[in-house]
C-alpha atoms as a PDB file:
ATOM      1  CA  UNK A   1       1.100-226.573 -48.772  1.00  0.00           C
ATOM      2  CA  UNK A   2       2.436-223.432 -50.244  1.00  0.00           C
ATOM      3  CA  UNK A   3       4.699-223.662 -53.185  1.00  0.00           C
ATOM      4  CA  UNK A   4       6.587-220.672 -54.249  1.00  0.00           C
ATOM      5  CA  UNK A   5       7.166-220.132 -57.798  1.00  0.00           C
ATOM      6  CA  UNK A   6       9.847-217.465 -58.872  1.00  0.00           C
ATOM      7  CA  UNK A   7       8.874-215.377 -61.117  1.00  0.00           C
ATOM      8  CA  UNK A   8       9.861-214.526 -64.679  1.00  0.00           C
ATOM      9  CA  UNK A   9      12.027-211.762 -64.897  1.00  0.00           C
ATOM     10  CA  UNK A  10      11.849-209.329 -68.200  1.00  0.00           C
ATOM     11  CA  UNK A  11      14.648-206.966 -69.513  1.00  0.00           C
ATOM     12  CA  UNK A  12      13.836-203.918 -70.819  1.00  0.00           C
ATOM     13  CA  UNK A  13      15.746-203.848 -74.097  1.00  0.00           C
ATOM     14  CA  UNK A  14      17.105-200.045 -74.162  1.00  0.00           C
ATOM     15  CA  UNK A  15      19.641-200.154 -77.475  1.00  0.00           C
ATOM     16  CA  UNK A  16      19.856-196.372 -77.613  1.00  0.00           C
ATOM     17  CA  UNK A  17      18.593-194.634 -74.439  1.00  0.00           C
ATOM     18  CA  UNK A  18      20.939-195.386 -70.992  1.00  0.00           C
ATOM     19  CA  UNK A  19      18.983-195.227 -68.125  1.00  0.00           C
ATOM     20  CA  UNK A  20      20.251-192.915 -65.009  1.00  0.00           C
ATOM     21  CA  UNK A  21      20.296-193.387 -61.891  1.00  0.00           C
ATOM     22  CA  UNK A  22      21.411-191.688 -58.696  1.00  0.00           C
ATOM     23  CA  UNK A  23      23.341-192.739 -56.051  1.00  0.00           C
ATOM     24  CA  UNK A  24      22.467-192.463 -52.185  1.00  0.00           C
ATOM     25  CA  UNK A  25      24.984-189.716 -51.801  1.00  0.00           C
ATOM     26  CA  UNK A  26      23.981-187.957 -54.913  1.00  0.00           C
ATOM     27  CA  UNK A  27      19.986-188.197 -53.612  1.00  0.00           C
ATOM     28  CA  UNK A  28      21.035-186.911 -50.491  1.00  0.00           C
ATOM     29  CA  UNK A  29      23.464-183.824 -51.540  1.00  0.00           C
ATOM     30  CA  UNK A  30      19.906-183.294 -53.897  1.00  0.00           C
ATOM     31  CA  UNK A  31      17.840-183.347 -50.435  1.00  0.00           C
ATOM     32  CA  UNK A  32      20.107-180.752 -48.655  1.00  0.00           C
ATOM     33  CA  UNK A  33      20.294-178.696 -51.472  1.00  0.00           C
ATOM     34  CA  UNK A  34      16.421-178.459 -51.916  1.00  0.00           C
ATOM     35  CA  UNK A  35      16.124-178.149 -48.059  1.00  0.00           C
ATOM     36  CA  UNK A  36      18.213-175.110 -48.413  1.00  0.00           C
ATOM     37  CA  UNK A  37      16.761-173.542 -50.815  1.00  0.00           C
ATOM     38  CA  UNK A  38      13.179-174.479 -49.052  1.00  0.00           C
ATOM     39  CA  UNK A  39      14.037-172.379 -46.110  1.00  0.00           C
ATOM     40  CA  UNK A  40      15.672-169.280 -47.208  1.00  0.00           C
ATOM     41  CA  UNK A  41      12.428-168.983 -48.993  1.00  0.00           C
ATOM     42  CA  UNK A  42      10.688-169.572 -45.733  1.00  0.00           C
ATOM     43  CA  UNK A  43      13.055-167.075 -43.864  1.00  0.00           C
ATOM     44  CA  UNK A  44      12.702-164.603 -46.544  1.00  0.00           C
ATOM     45  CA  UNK A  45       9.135-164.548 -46.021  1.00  0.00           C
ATOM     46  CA  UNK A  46       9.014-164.759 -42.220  1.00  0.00           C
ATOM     47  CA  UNK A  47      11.389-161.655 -42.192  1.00  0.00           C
ATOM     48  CA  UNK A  48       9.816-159.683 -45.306  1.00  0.00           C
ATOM     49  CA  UNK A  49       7.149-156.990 -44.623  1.00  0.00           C
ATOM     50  CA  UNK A  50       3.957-159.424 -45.991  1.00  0.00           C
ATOM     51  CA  UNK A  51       4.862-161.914 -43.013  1.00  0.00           C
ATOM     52  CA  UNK A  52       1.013-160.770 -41.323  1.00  0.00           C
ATOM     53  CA  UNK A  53      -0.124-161.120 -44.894  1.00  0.00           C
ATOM     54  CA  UNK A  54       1.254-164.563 -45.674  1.00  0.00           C
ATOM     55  CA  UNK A  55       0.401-165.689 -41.538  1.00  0.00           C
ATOM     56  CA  UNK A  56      -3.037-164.801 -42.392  1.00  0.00           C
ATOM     57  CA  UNK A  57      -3.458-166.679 -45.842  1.00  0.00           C
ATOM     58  CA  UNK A  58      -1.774-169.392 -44.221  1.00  0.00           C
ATOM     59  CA  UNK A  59      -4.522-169.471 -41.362  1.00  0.00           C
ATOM     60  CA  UNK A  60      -7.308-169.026 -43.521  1.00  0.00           C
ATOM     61  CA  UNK A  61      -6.427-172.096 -45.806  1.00  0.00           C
ATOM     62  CA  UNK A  62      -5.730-174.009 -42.758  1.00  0.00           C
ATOM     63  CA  UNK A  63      -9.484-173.008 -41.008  1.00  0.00           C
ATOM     64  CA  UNK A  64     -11.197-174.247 -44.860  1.00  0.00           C
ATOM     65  CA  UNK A  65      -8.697-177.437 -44.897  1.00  0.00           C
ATOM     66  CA  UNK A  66     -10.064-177.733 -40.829  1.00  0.00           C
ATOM     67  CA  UNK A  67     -13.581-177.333 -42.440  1.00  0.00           C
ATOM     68  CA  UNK A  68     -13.843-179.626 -44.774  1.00  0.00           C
ATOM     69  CA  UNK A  69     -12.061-182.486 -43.092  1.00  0.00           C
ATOM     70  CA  UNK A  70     -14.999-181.747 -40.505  1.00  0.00           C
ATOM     71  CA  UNK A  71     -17.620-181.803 -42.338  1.00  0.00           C
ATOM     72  CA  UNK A  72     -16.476-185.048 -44.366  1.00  0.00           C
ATOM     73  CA  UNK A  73     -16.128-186.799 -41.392  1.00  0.00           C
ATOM     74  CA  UNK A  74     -19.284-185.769 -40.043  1.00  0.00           C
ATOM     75  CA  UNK A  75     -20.569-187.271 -43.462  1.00  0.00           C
ATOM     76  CA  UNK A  76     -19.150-190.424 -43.103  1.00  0.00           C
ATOM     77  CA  UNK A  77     -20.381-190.643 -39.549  1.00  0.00           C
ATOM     78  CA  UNK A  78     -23.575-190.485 -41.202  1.00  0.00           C
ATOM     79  CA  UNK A  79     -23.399-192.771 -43.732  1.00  0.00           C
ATOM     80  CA  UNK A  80     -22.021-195.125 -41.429  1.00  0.00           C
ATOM     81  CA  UNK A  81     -24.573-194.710 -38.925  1.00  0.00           C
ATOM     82  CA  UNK A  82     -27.532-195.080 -41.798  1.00  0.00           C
ATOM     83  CA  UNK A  83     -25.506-198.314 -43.104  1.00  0.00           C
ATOM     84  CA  UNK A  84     -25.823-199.495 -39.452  1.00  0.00           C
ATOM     85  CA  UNK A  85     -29.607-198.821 -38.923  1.00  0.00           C
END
């Protein structure tokens, strides 16, 4: 039979540093604001003359991303297989 115990609970003693926290509605006027600021960077870019310049980089880091996941899961195919054998 399962007994459950509760467990101790410690205080951190903080005499001369207050600890602050934010509330939901302060988190999520935080969020906006950050998702705001994350797209007129992103529409700045898709609208400024590098756009083909930054669509390019952005492809080429995606094809070496696409890469390596491919060949690390061809490795572990491998090493599964030979674990198997």
């Amino acid at each position: 039979m399962f007994v459950s115990r509760s467990l101790p609970k410690f205080k951190l003693n903080v005499s001369s540093k207050k600890i602050i926290t934010m509330s939901n509605s302060s988190k999520a006027v935080v969020s906006f604001i950050v998702g705001a600021a994350v797209g007129v960077a992103v529409g700045y870019f898709l609208n400024s003359d590098k756009k083909d310049e930054l669509v390019d980089k952005l492809k080429y880091q995606a094809d070496k991303l696409k890469d390596r996941i491919k060949k690390k899961r061809e490795h572990f195919e491998d090493a599964i297989e030979n674990e198997l054998a």
